[in-house]
C-alpha atoms as a PDB file:
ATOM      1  CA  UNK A   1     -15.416 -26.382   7.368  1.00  0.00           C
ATOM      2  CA  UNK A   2     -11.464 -24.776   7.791  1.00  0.00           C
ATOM      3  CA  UNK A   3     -10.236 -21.989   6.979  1.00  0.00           C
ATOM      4  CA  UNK A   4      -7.814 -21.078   4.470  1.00  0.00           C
ATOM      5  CA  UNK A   5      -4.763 -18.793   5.314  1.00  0.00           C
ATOM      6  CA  UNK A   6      -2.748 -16.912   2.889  1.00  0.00           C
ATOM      7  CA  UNK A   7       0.867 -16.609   4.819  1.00  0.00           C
ATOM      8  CA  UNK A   8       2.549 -13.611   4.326  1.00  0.00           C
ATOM      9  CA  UNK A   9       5.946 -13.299   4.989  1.00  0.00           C
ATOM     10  CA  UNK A  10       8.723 -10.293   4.300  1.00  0.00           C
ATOM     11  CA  UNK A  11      12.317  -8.850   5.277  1.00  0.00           C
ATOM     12  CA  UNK A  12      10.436  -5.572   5.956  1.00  0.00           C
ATOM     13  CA  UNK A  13       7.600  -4.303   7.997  1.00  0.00           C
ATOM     14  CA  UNK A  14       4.193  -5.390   6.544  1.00  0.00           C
ATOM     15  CA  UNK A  15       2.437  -1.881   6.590  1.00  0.00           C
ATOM     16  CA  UNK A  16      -1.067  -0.534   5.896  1.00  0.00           C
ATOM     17  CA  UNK A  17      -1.474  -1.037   2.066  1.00  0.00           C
ATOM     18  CA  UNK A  18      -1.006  -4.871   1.995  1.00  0.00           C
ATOM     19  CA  UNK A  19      -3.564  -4.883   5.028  1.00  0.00           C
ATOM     20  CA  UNK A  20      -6.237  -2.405   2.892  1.00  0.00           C
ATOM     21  CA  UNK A  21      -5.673  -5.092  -0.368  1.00  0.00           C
ATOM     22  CA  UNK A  22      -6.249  -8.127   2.040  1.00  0.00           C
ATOM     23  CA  UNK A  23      -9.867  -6.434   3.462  1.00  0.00           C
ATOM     24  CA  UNK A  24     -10.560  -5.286  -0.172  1.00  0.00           C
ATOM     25  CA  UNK A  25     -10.532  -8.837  -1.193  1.00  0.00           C
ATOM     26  CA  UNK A  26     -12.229 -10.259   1.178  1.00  0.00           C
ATOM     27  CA  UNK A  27     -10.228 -11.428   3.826  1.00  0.00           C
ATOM     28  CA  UNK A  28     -12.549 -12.905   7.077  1.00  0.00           C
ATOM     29  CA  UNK A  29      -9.267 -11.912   9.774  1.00  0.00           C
ATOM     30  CA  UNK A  30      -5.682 -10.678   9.760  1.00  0.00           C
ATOM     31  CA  UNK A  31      -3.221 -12.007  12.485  1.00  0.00           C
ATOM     32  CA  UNK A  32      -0.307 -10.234  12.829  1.00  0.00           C
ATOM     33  CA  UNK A  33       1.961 -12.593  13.791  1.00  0.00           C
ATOM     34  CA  UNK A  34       4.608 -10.016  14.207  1.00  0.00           C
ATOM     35  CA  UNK A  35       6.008  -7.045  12.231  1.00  0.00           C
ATOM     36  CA  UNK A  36       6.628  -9.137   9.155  1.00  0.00           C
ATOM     37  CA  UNK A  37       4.895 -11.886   9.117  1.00  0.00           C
ATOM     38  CA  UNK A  38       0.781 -12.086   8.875  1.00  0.00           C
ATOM     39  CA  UNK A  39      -1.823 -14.765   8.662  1.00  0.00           C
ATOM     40  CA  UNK A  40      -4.796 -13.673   6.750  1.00  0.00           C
ATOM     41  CA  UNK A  41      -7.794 -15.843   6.862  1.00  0.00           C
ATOM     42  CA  UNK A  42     -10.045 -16.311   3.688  1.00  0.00           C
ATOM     43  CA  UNK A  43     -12.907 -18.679   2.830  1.00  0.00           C
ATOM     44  CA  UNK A  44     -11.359 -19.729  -0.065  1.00  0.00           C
ATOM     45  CA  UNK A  45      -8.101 -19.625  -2.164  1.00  0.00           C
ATOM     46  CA  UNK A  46      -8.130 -17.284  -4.720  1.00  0.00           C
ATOM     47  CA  UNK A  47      -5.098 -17.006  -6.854  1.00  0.00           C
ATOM     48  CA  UNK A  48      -5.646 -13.428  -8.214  1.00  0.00           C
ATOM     49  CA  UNK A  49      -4.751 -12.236  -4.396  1.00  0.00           C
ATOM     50  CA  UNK A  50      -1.441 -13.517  -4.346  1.00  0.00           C
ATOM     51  CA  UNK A  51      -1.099 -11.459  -7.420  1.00  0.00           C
ATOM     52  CA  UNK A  52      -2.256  -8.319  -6.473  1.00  0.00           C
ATOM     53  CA  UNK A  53       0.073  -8.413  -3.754  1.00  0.00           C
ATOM     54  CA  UNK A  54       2.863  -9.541  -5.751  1.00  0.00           C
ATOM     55  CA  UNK A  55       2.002  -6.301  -7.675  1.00  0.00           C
ATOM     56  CA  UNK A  56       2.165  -4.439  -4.762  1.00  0.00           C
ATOM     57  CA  UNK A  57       4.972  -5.864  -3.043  1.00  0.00           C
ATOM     58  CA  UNK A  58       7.549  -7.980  -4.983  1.00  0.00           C
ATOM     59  CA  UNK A  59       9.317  -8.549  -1.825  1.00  0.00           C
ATOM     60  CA  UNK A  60       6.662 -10.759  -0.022  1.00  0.00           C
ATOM     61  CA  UNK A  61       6.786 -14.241   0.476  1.00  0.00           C
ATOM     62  CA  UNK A  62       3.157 -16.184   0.247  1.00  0.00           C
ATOM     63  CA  UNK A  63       1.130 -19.530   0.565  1.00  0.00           C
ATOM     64  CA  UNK A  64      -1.795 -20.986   1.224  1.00  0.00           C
ATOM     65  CA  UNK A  65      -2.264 -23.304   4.345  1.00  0.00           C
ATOM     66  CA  UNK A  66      -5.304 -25.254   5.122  1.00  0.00           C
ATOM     67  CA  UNK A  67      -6.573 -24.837   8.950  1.00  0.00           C
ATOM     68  CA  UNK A  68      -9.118 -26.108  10.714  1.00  0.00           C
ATOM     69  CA  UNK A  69     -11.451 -23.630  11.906  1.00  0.00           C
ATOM     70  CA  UNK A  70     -10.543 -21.275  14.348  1.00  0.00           C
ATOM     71  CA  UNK A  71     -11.849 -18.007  15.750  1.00  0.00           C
ATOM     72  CA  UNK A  72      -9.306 -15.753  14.534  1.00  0.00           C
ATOM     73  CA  UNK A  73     -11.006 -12.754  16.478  1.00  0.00           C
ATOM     74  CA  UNK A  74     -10.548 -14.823  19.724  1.00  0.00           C
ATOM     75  CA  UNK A  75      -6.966 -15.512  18.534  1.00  0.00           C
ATOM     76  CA  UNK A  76      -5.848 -12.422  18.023  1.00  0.00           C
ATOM     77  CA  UNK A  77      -7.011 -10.994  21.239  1.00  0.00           C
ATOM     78  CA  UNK A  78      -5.064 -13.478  23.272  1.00  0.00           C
ATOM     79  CA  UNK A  79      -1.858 -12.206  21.270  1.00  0.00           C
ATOM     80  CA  UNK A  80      -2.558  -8.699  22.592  1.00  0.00           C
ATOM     81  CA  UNK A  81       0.503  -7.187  25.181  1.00  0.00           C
ATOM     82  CA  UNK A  82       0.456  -3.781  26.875  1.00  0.00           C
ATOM     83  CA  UNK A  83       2.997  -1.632  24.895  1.00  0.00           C
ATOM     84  CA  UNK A  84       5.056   1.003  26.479  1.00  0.00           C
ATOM     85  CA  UNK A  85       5.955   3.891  24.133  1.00  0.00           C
ATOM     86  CA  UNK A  86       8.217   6.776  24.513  1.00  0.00           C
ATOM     87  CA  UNK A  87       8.488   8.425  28.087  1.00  0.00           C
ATOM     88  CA  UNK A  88       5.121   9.125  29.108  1.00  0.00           C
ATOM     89  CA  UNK A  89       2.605   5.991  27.117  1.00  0.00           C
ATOM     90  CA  UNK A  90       1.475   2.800  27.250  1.00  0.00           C
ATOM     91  CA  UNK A  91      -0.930   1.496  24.512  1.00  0.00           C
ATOM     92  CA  UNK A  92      -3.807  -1.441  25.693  1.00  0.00           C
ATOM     93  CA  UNK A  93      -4.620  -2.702  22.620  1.00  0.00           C
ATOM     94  CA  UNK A  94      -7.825  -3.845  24.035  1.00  0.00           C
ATOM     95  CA  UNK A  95      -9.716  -2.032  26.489  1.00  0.00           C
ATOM     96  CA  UNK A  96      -9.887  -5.045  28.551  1.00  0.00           C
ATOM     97  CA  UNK A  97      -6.160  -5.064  29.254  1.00  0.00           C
ATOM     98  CA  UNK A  98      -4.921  -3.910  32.637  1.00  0.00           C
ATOM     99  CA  UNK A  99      -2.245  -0.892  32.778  1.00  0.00           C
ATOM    100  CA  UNK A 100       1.260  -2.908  34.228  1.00  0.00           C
ATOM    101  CA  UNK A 101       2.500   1.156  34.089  1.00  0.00           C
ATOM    102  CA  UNK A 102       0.392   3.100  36.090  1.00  0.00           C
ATOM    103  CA  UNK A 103       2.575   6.011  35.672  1.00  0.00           C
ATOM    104  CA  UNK A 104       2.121   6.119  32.154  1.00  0.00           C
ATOM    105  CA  UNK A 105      -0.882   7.862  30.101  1.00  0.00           C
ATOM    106  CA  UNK A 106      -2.578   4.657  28.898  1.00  0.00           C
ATOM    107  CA  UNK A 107      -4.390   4.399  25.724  1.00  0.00           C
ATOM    108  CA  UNK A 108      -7.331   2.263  24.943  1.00  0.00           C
ATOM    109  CA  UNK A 109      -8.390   0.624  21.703  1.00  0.00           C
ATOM    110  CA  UNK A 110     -11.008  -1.242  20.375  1.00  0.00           C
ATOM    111  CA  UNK A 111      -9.288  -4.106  18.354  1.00  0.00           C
ATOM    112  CA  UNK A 112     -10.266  -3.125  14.652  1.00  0.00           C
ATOM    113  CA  UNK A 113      -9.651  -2.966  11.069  1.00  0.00           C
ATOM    114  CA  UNK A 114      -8.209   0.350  11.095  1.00  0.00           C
ATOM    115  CA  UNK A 115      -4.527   1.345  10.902  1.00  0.00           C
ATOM    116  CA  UNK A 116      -2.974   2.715  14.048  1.00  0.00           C
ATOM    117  CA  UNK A 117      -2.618   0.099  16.840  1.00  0.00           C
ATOM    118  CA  UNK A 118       0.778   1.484  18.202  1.00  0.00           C
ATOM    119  CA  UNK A 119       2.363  -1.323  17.107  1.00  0.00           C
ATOM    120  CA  UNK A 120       4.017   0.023  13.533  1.00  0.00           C
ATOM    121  CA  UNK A 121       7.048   2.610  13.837  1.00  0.00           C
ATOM    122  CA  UNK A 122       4.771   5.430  12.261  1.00  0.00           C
ATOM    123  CA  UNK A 123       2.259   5.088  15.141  1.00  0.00           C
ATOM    124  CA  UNK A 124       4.824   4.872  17.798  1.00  0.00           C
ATOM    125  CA  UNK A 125       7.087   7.854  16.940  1.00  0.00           C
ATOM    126  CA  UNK A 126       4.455   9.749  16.199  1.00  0.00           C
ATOM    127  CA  UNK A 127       3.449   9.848  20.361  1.00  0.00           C
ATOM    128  CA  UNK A 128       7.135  10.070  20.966  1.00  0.00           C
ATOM    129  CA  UNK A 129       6.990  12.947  18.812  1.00  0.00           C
ATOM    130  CA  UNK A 130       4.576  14.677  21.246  1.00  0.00           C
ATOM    131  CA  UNK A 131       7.556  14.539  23.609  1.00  0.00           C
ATOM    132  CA  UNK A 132       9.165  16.420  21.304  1.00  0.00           C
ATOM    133  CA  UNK A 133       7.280  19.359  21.635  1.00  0.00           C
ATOM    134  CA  UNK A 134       8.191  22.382  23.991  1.00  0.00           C
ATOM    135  CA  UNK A 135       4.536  22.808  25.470  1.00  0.00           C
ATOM    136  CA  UNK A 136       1.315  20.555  25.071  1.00  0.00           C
ATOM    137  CA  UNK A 137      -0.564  22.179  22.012  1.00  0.00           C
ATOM    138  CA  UNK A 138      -4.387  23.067  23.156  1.00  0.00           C
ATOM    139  CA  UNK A 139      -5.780  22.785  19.669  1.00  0.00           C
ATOM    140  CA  UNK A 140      -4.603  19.706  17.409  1.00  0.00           C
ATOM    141  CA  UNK A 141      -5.993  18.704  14.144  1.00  0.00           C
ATOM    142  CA  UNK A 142      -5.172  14.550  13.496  1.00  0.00           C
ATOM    143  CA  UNK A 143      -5.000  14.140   9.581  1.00  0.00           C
ATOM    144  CA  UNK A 144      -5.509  10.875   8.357  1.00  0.00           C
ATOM    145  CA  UNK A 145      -6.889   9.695  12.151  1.00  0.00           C
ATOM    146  CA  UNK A 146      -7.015   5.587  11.829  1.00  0.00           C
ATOM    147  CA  UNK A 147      -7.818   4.740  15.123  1.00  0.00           C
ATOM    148  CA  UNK A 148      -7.959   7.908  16.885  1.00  0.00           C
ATOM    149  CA  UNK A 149      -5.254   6.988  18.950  1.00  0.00           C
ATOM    150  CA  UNK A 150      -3.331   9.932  18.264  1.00  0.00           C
ATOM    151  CA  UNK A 151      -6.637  12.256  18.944  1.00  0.00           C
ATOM    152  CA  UNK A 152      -7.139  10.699  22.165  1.00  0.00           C
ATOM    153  CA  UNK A 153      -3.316  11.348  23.161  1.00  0.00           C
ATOM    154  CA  UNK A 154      -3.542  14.685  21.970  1.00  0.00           C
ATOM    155  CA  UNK A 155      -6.870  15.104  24.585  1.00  0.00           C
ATOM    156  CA  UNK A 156      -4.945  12.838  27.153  1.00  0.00           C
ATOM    157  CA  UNK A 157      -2.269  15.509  27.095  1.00  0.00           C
ATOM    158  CA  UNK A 158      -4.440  18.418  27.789  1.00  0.00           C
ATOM    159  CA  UNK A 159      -5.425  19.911  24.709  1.00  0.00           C
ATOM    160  CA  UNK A 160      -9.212  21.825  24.279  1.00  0.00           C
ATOM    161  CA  UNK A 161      -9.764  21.361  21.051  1.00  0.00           C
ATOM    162  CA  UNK A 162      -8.927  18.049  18.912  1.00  0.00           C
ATOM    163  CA  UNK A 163     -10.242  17.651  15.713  1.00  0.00           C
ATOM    164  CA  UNK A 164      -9.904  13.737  13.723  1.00  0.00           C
ATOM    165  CA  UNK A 165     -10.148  13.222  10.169  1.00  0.00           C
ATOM    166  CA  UNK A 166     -10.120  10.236   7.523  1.00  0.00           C
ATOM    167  CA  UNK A 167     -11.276   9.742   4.870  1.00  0.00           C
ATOM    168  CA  UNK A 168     -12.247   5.842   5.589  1.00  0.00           C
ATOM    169  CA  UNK A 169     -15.351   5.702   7.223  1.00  0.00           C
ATOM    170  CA  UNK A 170     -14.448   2.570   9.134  1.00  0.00           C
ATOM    171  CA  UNK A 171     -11.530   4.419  10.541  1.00  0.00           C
ATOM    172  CA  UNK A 172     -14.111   7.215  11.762  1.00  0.00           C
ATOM    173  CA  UNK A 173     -16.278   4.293  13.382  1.00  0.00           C
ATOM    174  CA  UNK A 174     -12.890   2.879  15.266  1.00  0.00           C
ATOM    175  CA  UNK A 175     -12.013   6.501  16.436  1.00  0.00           C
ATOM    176  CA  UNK A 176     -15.621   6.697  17.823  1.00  0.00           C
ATOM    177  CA  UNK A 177     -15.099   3.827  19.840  1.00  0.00           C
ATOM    178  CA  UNK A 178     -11.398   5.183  20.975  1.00  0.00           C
ATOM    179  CA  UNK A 179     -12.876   7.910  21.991  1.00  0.00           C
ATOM    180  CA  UNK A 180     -15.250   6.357  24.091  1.00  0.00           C
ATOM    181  CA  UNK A 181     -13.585   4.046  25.734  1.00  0.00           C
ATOM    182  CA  UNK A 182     -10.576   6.668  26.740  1.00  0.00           C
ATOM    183  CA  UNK A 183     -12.944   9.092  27.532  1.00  0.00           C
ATOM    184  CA  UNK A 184     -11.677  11.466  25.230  1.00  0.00           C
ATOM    185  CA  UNK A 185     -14.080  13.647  23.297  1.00  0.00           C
ATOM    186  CA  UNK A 186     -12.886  14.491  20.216  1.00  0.00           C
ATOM    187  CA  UNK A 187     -14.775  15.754  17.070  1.00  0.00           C
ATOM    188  CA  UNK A 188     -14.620  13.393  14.265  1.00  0.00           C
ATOM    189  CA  UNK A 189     -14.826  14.423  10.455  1.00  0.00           C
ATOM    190  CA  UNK A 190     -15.009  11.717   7.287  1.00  0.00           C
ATOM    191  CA  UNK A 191     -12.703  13.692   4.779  1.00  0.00           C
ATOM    192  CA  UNK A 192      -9.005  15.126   4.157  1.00  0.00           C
ATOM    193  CA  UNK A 193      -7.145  18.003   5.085  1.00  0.00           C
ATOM    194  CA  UNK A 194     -10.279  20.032   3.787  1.00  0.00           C
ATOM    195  CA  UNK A 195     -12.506  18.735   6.472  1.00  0.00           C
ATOM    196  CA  UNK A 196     -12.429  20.945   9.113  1.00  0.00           C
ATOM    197  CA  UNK A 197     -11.630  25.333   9.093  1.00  0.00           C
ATOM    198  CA  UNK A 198      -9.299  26.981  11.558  1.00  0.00           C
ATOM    199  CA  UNK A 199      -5.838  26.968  12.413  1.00  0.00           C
ATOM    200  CA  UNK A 200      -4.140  24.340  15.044  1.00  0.00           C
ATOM    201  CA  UNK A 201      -1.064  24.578  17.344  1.00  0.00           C
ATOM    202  CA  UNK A 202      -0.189  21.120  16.092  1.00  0.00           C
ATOM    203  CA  UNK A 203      -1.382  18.865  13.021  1.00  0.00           C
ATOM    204  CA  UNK A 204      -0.334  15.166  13.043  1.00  0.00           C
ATOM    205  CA  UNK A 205      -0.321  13.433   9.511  1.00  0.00           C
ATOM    206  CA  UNK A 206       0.639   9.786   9.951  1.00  0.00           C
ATOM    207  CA  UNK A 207      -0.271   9.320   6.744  1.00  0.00           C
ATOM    208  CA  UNK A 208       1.358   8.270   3.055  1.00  0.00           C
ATOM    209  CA  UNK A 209       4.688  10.308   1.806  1.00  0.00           C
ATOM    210  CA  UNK A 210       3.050  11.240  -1.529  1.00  0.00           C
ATOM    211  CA  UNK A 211      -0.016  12.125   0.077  1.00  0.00           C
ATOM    212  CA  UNK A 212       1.324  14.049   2.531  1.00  0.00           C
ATOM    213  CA  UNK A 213       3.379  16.029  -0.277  1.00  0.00           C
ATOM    214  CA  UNK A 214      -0.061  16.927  -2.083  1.00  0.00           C
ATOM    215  CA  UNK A 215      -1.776  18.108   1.022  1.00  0.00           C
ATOM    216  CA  UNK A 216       1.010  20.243   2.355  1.00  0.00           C
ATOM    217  CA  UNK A 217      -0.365  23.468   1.214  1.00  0.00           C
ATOM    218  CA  UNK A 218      -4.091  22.846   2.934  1.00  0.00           C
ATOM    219  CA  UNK A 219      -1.714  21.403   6.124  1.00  0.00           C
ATOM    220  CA  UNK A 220      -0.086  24.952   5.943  1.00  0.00           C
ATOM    221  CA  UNK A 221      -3.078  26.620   6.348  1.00  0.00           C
ATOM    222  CA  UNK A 222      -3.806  24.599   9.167  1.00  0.00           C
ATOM    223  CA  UNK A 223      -1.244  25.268  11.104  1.00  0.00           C
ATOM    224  CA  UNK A 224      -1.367  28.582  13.943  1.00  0.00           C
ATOM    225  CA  UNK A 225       1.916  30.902  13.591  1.00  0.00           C
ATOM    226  CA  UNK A 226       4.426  28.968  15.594  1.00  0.00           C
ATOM    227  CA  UNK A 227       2.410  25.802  15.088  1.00  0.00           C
ATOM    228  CA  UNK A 228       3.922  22.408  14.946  1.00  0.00           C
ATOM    229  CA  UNK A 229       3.649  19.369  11.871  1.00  0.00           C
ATOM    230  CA  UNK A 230       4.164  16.000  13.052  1.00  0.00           C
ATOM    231  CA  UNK A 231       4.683  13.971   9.882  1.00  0.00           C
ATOM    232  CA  UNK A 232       5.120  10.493   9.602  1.00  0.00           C
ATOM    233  CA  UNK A 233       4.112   7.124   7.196  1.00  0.00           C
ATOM    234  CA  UNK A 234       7.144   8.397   5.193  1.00  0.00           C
ATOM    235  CA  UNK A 235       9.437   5.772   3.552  1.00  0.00           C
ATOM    236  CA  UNK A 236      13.169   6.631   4.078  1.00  0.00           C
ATOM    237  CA  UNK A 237      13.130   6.731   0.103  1.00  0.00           C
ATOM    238  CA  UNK A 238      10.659   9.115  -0.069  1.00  0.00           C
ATOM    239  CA  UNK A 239      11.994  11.623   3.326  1.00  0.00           C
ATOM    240  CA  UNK A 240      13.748  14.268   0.742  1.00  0.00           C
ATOM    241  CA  UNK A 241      10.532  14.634  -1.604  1.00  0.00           C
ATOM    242  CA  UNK A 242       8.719  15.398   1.975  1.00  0.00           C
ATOM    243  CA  UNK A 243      11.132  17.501   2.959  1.00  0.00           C
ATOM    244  CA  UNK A 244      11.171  20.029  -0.150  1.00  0.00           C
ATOM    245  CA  UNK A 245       7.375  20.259   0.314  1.00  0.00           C
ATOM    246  CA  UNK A 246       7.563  21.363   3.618  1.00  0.00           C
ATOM    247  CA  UNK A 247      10.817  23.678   3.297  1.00  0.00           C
ATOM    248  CA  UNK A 248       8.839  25.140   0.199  1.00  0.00           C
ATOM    249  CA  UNK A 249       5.818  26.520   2.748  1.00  0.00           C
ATOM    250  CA  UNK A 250       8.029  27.669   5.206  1.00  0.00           C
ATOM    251  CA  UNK A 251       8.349  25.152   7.701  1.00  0.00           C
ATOM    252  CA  UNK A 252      11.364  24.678   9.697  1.00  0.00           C
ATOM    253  CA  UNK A 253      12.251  20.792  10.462  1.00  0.00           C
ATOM    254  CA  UNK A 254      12.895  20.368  14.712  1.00  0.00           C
ATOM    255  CA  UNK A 255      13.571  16.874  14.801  1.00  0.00           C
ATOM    256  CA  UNK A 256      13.561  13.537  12.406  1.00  0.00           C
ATOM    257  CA  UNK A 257      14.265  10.321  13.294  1.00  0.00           C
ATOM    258  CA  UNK A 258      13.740   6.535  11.456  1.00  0.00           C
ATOM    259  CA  UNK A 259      13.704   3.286  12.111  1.00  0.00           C
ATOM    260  CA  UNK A 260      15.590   2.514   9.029  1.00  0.00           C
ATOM    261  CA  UNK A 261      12.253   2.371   6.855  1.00  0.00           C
ATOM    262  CA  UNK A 262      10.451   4.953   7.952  1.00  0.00           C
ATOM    263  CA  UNK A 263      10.520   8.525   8.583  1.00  0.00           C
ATOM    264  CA  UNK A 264       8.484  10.932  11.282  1.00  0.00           C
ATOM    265  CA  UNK A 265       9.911  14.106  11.143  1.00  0.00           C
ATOM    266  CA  UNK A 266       8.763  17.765  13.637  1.00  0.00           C
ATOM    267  CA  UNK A 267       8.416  20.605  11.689  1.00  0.00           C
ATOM    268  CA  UNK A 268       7.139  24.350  13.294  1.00  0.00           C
ATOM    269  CA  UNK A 269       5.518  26.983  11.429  1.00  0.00           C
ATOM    270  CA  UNK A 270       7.093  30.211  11.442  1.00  0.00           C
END
């Protein structure tokens, strides 16, 4: 029996919300083709989830193609490259992947549902953003962890104490496994900003503008005197209403830079 494949096709990246409404209804496999364009796999075609995307993005383009059965898991692995990020990284988005860098920190993951593979802007900048920073912090706090691969950077680049948190227990399970596989120990915590107690030298939030806006204040707390924010998932249309937030608790922005889409901006705590 084939498959069915919704096609999903846009001007602009395809990011993590149309990915969370293809798993929430039901989709057996995503292939990202590339940046913009997807392949999600489905036992059947259901016209209410071309709809609830529409609703969620009016700028996609969608169909349904009939495919023979394939074993989109095995697929998608074969599609996976090396990626070299920033200065000092390279991402192997599967553990079995050999390092062509071996002066750069590599990064393992364990291909998975959750957001965070390196590949999207937010993820990227986010480690280049670590560049950024005058010193290696010792204590970091990753808010909103997907994949861990931010966590196990943070531990990669020296620091004591690393603390992960999301509030999607699947993306706890992934980070886990990241952790494992980099050899990274990290603690990991299913919850928000409220999840763990203490102050950081650095707190990464790769996570939703809007969201990011509500949890400044708890971020705030989080952060040691002198501490550094690395926040990112921000849509260019959204960087000002970030920016207030932060200015409003004190934080003095380093460094921002965008892709044209998205924002990741360095802030440090007074």
């Amino acid at each position: 029996m084939g498959n069915v494949v919704l096609v999903l096709r846009s001007h602009a990246t395809l990011d993590e919300g149309v990915g969370d409404l293809l798993r929430e209804r039901g989709t057996l496999g995503i292939w990202e083709v590339s940046a913009r364009e997807w392949r999600a796999y489905f036992s059947g075609a259901d016209p209410e989830i071309p709809s609830a995307l529409l609703t969620l993005r009016r700028d996609l383009e969608l169909r349904w193609e009939d495919e023979e059965q394939v074993d989109w898991a095995a697929r998608y692995q074969a599609s996976l490259r090396p990626i070299a990020v920033g200065k000092r990284f390279v991402i192997l988005p599967s553990p079995e992947l050999e390092n062509p860098w071996p002066g750069r920190i590599a990064l393992k993951l364990v291909p998975g549902m959750a957001f965070g593979t390196g590949e999207h802007y937010t993820t990227a900048s986010c480690l280049r953003a670590f560049e950024d920073l005058p010193s290696a912090p010792r204590t970091v706090f990753d808010l909103g962890c997907g994949t861990g691969i931010l966590a196990a950077a943070a531990v990669k680049l020296g620091a004591s104490k690393v603390v992960a948190s999301d509030i999607d227990p699947e993306a706890c399970e992934v980070s886990r496994q990241t952790a494992a596989v980099n050899g990274t120990p990290f603690e990991i915590l299913e919850g928000g900003a409220d999840a763990t107690a203490g102050r950081f030298e650095c707190v990464l939030a790769n996570i939703l503008a809007q969201t990011l806006v509500e949890l400044m204040p708890e971020i705030r707390r989080r952060l040691a005197d002198g501490g550094h924010l690395i926040g990112s998932g921000i849509l260019l249309s959204l960087g000002d209403d970030v920016l207030k937030a932060a200015s409003h608790h004190g934080l003095e922005l380093l460094k921002r830079r965008t892709d044209g889409e998205w924002w990741t901006f360095l802030w440090r705590a007074p």
